[in-house]
N, C-alpha and C. Protein backbone atom coordinates (compact mmCIF):
# COMPACT_ATOMS: atom_id res chain seq x y z
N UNK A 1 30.86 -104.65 162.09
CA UNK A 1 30.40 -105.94 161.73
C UNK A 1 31.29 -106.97 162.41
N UNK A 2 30.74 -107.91 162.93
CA UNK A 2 31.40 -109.19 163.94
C UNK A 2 31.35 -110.20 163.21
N UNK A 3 32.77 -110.80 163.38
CA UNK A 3 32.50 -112.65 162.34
C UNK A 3 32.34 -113.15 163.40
N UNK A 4 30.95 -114.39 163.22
CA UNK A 4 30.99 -114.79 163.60
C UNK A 4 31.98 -116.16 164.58
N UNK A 5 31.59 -116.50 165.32
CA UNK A 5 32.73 -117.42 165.92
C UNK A 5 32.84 -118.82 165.37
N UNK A 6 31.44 -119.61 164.85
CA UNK A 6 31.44 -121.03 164.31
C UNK A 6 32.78 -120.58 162.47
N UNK A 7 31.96 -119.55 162.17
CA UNK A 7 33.21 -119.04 160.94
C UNK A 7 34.29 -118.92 160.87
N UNK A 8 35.28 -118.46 162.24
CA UNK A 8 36.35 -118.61 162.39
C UNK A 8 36.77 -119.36 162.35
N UNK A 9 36.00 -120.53 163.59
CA UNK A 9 36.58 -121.99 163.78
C UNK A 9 37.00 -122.52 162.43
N UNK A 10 35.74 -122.54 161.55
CA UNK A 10 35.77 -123.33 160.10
C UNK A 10 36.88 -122.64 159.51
N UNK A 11 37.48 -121.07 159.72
CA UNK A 11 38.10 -121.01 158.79
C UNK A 11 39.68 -120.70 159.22
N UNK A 12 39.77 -121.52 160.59
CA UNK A 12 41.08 -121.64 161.27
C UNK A 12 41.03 -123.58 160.99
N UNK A 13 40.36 -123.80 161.19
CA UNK A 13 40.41 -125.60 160.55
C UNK A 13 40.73 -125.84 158.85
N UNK A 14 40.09 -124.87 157.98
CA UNK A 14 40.73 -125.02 156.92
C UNK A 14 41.66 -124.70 156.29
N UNK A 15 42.70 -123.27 157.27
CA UNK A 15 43.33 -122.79 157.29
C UNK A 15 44.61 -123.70 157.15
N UNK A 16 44.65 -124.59 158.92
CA UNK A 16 45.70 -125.57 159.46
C UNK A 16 45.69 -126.85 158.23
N UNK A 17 44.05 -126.89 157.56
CA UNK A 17 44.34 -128.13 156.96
C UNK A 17 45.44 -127.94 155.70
N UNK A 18 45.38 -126.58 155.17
CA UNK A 18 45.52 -126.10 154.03
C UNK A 18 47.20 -126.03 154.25
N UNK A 19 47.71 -125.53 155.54
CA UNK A 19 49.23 -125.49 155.76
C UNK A 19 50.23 -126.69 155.99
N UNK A 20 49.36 -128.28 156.42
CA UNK A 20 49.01 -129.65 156.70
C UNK A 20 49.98 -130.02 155.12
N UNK A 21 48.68 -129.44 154.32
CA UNK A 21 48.83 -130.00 152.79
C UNK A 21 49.84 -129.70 152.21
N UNK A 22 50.02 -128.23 152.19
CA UNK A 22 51.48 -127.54 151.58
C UNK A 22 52.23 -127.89 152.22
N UNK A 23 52.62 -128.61 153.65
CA UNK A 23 54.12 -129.10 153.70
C UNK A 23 54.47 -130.49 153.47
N UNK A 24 52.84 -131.65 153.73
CA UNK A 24 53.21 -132.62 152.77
C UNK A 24 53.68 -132.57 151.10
N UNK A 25 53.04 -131.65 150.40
CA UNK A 25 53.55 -131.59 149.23
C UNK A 25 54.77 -131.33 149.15
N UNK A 26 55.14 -130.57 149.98
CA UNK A 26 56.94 -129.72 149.47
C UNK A 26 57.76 -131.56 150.27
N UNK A 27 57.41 -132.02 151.34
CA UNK A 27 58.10 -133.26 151.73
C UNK A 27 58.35 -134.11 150.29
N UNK A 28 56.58 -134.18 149.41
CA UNK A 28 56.59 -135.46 148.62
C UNK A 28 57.39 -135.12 147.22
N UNK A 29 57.23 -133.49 146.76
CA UNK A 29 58.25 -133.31 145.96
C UNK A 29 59.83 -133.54 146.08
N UNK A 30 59.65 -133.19 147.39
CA UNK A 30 61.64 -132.97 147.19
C UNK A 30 61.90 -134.57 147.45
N UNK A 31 60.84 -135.39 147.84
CA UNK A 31 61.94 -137.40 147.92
C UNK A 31 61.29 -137.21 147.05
N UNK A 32 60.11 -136.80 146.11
CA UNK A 32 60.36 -137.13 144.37
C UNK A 32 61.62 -136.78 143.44
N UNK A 33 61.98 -135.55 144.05
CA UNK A 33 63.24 -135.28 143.19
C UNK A 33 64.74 -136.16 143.59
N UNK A 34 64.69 -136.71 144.96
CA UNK A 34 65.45 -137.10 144.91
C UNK A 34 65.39 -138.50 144.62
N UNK A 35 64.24 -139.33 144.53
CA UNK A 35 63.93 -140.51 143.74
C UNK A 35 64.42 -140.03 141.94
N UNK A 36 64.06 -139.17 141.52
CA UNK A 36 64.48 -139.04 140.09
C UNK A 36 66.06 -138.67 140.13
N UNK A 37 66.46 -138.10 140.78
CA UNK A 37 68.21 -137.91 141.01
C UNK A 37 68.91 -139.27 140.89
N UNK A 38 68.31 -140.13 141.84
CA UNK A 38 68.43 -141.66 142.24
C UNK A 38 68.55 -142.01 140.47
N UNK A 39 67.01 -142.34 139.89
CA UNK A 39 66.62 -142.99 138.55
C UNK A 39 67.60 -142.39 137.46
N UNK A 40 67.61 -141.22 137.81
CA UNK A 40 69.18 -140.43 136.59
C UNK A 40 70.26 -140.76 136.06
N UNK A 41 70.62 -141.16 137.73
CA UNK A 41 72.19 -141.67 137.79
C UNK A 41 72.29 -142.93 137.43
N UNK A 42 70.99 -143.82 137.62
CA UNK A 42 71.36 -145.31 137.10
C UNK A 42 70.98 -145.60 136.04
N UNK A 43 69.88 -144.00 135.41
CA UNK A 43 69.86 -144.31 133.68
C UNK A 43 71.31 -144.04 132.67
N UNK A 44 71.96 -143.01 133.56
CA UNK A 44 73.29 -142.37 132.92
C UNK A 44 74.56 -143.55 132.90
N UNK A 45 74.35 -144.46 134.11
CA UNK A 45 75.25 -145.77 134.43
C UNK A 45 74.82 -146.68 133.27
N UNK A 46 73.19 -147.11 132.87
CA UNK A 46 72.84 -148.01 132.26
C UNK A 46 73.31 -147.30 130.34
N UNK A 47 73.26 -146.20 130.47
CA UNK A 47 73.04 -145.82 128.85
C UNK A 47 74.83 -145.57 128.73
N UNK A 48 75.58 -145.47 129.68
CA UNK A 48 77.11 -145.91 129.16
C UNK A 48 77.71 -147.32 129.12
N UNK A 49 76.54 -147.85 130.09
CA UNK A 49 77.24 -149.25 130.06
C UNK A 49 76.68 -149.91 128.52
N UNK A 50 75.48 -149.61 128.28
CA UNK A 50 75.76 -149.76 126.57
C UNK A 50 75.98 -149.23 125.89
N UNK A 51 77.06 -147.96 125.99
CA UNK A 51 77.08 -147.40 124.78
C UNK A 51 79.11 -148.37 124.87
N UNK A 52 79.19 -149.12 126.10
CA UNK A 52 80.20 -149.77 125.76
C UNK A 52 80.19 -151.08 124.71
N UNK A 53 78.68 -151.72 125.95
CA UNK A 53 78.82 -152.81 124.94
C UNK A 53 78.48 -152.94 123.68
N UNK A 54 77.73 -151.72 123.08
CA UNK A 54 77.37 -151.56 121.29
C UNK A 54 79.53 -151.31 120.87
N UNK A 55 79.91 -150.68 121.66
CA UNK A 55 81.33 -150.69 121.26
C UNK A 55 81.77 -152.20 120.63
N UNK A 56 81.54 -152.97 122.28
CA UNK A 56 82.20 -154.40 122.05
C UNK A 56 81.79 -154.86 120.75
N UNK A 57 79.97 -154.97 120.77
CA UNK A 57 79.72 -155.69 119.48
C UNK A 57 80.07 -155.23 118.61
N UNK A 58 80.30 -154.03 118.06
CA UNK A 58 80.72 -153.44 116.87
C UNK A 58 82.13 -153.64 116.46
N UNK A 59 82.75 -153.94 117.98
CA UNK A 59 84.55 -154.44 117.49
C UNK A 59 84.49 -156.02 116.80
N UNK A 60 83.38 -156.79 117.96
CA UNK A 60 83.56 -158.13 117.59
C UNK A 60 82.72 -158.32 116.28
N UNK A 61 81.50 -157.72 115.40
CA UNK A 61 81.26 -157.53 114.45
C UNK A 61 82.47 -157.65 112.90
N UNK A 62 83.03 -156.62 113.69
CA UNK A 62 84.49 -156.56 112.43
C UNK A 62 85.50 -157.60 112.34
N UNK A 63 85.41 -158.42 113.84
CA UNK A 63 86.34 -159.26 113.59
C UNK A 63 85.94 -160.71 113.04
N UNK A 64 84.32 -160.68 113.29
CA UNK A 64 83.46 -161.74 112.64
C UNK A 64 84.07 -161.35 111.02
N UNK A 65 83.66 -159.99 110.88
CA UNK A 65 83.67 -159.69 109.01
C UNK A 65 84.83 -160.74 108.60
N UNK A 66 86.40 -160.16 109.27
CA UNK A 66 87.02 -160.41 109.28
C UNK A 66 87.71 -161.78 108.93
N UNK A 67 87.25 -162.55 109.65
CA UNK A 67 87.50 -163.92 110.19
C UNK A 67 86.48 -164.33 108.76
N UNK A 68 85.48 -163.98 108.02
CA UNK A 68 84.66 -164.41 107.28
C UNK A 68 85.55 -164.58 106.73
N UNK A 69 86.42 -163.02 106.32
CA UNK A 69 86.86 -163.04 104.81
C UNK A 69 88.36 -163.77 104.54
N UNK A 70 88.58 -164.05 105.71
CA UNK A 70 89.69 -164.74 105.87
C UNK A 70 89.55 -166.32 105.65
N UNK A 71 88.58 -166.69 106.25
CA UNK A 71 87.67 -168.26 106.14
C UNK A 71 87.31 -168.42 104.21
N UNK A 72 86.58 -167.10 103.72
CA UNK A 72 86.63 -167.67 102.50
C UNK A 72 87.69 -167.25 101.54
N UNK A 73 88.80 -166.56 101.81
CA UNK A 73 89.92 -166.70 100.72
C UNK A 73 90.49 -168.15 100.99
N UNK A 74 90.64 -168.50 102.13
CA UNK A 74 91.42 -169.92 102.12
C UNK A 74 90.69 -170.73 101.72
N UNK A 75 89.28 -170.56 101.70
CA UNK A 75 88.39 -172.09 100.82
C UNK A 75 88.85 -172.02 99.89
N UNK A 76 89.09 -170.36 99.17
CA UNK A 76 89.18 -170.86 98.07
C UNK A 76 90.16 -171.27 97.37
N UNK A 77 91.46 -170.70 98.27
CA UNK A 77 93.00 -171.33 97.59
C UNK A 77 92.79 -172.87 97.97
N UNK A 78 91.94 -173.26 99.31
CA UNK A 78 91.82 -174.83 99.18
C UNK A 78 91.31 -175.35 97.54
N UNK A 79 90.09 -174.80 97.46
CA UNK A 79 89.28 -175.25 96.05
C UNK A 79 90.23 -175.29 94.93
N UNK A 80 91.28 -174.01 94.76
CA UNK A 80 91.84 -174.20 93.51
C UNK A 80 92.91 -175.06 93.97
N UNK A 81 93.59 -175.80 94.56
CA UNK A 81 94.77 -176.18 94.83
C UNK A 81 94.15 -177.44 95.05
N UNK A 82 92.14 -177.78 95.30
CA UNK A 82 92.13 -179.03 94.80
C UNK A 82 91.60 -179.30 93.48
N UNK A 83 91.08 -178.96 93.19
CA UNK A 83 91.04 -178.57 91.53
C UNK A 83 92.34 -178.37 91.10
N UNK A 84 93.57 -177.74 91.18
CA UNK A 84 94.33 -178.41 90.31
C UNK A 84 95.09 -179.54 90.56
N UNK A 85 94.73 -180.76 91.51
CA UNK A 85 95.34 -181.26 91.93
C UNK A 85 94.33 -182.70 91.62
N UNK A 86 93.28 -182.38 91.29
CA UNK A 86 92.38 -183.08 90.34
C UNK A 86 92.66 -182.64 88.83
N UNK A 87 92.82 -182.34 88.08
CA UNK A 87 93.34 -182.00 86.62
C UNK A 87 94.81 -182.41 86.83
N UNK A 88 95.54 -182.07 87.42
CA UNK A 88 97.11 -182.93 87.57
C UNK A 88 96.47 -184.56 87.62
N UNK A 89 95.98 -184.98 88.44
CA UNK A 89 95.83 -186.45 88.29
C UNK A 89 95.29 -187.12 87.60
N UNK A 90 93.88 -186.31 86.59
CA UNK A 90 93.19 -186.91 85.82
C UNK A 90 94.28 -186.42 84.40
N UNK A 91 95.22 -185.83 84.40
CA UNK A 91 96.08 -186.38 83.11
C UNK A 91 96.77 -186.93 83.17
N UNK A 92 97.47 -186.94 84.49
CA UNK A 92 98.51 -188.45 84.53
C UNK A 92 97.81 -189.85 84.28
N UNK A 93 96.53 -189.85 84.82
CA UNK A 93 95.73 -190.80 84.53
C UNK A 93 95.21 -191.22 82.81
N UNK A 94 95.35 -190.19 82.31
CA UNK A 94 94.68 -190.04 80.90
C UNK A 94 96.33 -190.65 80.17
N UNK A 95 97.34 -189.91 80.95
CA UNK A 95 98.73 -190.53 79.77
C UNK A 95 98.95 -192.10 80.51
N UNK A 96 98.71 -192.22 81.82
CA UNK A 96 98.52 -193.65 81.69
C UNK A 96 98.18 -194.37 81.19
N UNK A 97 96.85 -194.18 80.68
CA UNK A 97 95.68 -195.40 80.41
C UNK A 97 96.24 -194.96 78.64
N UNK A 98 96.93 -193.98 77.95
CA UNK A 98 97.53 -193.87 76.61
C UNK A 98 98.96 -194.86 76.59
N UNK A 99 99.46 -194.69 77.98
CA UNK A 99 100.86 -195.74 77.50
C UNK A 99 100.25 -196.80 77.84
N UNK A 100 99.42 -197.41 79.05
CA UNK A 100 98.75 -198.85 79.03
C UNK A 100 98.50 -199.72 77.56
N UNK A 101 97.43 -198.23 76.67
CA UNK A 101 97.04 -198.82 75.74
C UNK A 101 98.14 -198.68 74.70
N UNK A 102 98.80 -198.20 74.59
CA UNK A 102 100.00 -198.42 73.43
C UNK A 102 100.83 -199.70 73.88
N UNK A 103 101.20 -200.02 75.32
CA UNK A 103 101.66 -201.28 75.55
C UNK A 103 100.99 -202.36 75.23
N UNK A 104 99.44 -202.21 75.42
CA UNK A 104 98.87 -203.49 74.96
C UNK A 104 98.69 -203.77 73.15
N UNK A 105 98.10 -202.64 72.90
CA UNK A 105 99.10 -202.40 71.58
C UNK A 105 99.92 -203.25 71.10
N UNK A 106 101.29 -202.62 71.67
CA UNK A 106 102.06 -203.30 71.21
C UNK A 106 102.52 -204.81 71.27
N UNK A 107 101.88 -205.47 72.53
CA UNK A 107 101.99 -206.70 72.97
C UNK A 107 100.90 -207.41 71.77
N UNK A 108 100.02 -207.10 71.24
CA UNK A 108 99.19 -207.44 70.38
C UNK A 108 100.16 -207.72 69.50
N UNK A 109 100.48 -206.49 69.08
CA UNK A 109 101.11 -206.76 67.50
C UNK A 109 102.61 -207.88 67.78
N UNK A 110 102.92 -207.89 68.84
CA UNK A 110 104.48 -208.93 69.23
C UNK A 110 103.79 -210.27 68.74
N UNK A 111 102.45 -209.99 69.44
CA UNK A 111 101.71 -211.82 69.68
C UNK A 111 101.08 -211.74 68.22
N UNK A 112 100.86 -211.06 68.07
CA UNK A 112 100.26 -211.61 66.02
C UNK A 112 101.36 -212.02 65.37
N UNK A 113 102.57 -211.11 65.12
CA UNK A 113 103.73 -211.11 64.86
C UNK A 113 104.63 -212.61 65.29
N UNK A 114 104.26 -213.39 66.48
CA UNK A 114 104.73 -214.41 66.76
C UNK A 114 103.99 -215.36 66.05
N UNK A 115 102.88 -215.02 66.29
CA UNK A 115 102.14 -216.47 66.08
C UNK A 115 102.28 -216.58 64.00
N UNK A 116 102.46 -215.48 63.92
CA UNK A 116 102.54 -215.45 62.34
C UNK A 116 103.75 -215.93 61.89
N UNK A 117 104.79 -215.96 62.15
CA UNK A 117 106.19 -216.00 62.29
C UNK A 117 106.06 -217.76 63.04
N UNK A 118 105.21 -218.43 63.62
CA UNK A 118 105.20 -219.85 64.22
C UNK A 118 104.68 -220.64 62.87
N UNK A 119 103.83 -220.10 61.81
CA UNK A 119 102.70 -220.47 60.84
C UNK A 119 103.89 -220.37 60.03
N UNK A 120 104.72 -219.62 59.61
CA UNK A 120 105.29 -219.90 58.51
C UNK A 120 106.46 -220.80 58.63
């Protein structure tokens, strides 16, 4: 039995096309792999460079806490140190306005005392 010759042709043309294909593929895999080698290394660069800066924020986080709790103990030794510094003045004020009024008080009773003492 003889193959024909147009059969060969066709199946030496689909042959070459077919060997064409398999070495573009093995070309487009291997610069695919080395495009993903490429994308690797600058995901491995990008996912340390934040696993620094979640560091940073997490340091500067604590020192925010920090700085809070530091910001509100001193309000509040401000608050009590003005609060007592308002109660210190509102009783000096209170024994003031008690000796004011015992002086006038007493200037009353001098001036009744005079003028009573002018009458007799």
């Amino acid at each position: 039995m003889d193959i024909p010759a147009p059969w060969l042709w066709v199946s030496g043309v689909f042959f070459a096309i077919a060997i064409l294909t398999n070495l573009v593929m093995i070309f487009v895999l291997i610069t695919l792999k080395n495009k993903m080698t490429e994308v690797s290394d600058k995901v491995g660069g990008l996912v340390s460079s934040l696993k620094e800066t979640g560091d940073k924020v997490a340091k500067l986080a604590g020192r925010i806490e920090e700085t809070t709790a530091s910001v509100k103990d001193k309000s509040e030794k401000v608050l009590v140190s003005a609060s007592t510094a308002v109660d210190t003045i509102t009783g000096r004020a209170g024994l003031i306005a008690a000796v004011l009024g015992t002086a006038m008080a007493l200037a009353r009773a001098r001036s009744s005392r005079a003028k009573k003492s002018k009458k007799d």
